[in-house]
N, C-alpha and C. Protein backbone atom coordinates (compact mmCIF):
# COMPACT_ATOMS: atom_id res chain seq x y z
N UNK A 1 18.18 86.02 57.33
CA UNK A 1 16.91 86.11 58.03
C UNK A 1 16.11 87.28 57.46
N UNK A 2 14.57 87.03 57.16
CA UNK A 2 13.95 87.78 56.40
C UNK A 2 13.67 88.68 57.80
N UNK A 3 13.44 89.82 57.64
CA UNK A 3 13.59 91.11 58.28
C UNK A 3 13.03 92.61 58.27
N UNK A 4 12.55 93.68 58.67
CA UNK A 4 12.13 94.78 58.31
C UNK A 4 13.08 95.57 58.57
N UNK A 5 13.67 96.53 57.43
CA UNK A 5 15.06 97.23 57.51
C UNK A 5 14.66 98.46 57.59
N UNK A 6 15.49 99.45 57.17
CA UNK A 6 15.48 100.82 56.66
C UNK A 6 14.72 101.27 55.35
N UNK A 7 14.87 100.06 53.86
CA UNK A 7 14.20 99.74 52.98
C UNK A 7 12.46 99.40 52.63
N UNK A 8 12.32 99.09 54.08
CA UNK A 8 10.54 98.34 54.15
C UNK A 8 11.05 97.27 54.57
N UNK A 9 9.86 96.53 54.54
CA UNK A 9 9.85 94.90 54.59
C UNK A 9 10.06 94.45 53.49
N UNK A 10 10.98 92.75 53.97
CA UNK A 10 10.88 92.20 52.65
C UNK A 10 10.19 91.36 52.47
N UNK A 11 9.81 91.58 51.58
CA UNK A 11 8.77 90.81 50.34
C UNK A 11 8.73 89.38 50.78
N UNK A 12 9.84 88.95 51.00
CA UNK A 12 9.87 87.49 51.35
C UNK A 12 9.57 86.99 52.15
N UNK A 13 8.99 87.80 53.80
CA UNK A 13 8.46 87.66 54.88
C UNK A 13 7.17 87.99 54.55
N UNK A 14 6.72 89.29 53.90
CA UNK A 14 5.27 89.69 53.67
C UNK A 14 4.47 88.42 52.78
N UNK A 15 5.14 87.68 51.93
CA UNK A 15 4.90 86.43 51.05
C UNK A 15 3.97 85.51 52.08
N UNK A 16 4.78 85.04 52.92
CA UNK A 16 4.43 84.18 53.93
C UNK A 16 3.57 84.31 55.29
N UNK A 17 3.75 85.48 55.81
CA UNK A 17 3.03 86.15 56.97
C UNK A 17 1.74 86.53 56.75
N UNK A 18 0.25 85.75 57.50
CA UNK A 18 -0.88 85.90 57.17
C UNK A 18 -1.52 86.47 58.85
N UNK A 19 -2.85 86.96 58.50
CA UNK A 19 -3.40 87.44 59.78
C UNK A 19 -3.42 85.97 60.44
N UNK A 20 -3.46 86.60 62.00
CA UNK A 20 -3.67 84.58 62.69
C UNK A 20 -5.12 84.53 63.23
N UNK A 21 -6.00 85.79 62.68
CA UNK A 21 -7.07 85.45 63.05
C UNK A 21 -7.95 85.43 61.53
N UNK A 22 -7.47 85.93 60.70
CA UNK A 22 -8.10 85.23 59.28
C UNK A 22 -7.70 84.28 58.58
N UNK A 23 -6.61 84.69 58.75
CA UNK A 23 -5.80 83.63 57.80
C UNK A 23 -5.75 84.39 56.49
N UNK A 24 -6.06 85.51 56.19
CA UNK A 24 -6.06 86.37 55.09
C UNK A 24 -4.67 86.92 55.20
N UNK A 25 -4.30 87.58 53.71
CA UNK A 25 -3.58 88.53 53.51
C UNK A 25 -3.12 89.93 54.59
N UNK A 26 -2.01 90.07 54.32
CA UNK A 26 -1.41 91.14 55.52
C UNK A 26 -1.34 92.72 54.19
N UNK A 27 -1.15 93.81 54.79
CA UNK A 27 -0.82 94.74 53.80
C UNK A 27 0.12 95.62 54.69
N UNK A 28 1.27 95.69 54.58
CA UNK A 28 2.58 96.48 54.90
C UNK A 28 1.97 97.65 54.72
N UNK A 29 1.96 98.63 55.85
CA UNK A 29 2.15 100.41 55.83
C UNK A 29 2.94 100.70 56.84
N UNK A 30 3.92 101.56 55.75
CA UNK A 30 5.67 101.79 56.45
C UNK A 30 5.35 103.02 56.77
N UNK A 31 4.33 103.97 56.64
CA UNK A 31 4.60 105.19 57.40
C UNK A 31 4.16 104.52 59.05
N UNK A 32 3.56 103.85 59.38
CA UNK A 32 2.38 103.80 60.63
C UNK A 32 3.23 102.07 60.90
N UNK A 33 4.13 101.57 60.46
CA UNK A 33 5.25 100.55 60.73
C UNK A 33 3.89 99.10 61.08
N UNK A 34 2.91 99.22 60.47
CA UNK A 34 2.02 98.18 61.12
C UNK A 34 1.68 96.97 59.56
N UNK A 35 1.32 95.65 60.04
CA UNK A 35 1.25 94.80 58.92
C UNK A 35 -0.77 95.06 59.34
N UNK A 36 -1.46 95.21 58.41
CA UNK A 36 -2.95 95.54 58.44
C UNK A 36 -3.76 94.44 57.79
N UNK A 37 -4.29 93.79 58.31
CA UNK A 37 -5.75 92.98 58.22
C UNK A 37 -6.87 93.69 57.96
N UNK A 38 -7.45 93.70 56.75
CA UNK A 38 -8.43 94.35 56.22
C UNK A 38 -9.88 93.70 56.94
N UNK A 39 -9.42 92.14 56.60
CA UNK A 39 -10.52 91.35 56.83
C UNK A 39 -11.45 91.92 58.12
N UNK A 40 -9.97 91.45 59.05
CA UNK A 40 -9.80 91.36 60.54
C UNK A 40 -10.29 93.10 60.98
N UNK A 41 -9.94 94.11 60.40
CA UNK A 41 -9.85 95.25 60.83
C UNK A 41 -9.15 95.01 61.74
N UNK A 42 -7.55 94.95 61.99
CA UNK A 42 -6.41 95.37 62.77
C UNK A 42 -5.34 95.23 62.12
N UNK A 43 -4.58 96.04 62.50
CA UNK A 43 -3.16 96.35 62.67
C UNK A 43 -2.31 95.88 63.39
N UNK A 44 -1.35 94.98 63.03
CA UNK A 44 -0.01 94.49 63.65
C UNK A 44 1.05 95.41 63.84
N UNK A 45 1.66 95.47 65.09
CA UNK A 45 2.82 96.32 64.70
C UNK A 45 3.66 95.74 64.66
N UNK A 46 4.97 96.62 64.34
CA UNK A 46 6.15 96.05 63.90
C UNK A 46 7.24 96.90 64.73
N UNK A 47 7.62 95.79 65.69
CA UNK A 47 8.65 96.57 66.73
C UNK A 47 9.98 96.18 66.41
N UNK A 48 11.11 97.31 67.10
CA UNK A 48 12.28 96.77 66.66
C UNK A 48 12.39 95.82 65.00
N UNK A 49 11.74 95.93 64.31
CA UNK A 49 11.86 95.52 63.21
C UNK A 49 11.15 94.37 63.04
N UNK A 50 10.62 93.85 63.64
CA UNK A 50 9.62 92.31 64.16
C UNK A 50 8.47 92.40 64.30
N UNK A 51 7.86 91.94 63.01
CA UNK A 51 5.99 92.19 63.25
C UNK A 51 5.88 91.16 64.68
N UNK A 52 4.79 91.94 65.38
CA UNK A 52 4.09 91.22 66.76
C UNK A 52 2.81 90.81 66.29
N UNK A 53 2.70 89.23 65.63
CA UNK A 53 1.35 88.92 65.25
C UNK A 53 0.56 88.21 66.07
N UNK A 54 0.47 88.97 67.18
CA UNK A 54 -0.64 88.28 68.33
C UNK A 54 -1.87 89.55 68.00
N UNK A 55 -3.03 88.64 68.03
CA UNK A 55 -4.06 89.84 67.87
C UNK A 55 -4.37 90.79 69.72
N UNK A 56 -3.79 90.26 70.34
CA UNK A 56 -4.33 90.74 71.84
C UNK A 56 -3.20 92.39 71.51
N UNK A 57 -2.24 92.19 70.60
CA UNK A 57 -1.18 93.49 70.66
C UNK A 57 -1.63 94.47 69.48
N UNK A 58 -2.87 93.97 68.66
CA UNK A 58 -3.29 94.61 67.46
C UNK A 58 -3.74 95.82 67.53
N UNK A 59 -3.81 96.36 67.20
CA UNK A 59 -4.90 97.94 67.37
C UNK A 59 -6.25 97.87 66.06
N UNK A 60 -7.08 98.35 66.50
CA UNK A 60 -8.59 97.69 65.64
C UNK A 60 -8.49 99.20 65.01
N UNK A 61 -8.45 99.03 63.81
CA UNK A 61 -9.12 99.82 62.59
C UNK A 61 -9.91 101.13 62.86
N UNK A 62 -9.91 102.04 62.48
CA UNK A 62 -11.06 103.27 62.37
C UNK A 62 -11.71 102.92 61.49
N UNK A 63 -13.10 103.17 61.64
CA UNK A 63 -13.87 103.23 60.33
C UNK A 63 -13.50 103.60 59.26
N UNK A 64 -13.17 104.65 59.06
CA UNK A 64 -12.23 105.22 58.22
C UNK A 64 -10.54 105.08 57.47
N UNK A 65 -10.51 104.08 58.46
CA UNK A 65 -9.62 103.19 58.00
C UNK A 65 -9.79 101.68 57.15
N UNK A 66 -10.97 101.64 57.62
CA UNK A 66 -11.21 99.91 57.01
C UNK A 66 -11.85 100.51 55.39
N UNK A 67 -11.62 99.20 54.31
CA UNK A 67 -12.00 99.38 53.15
C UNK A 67 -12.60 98.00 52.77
N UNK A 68 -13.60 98.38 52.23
CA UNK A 68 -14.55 97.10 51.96
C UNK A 68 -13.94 96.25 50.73
């Protein structure tokens, strides 16, 4: 079972796992444990090792966080 370890995520879950409100690309940041929607401006987190990809659990972007 693809999984988020001690290592990061693997690749083989990040492959497949898209925002569910873009449908875009996800981007793994292991300091802040969240899968990030650029599009979307939010952040998924990743609990117990299990991204939570409901956007109602997302946290929305800082300006300063989003990149065009």
């Amino acid at each position: 079972m693809a999984s988020v370890d001690n290592q990061g995520l693997d690749p083989r879950l990040l492959e497949v796992l898209v925002c569910p409100v873009t449908r875009g690309p996800l981007i793994y940041d292991p300091d802040a444990k969240e899968l990030v929607s650029q599009k979307a401006g939010l952040a998924y987190p990743i609990r117990d090792g299990v991204p939570v990809m409901l956007a109602d659990e997302a946290r929305e972007l800082e300006p300063s966080e989003a990149q065009a």
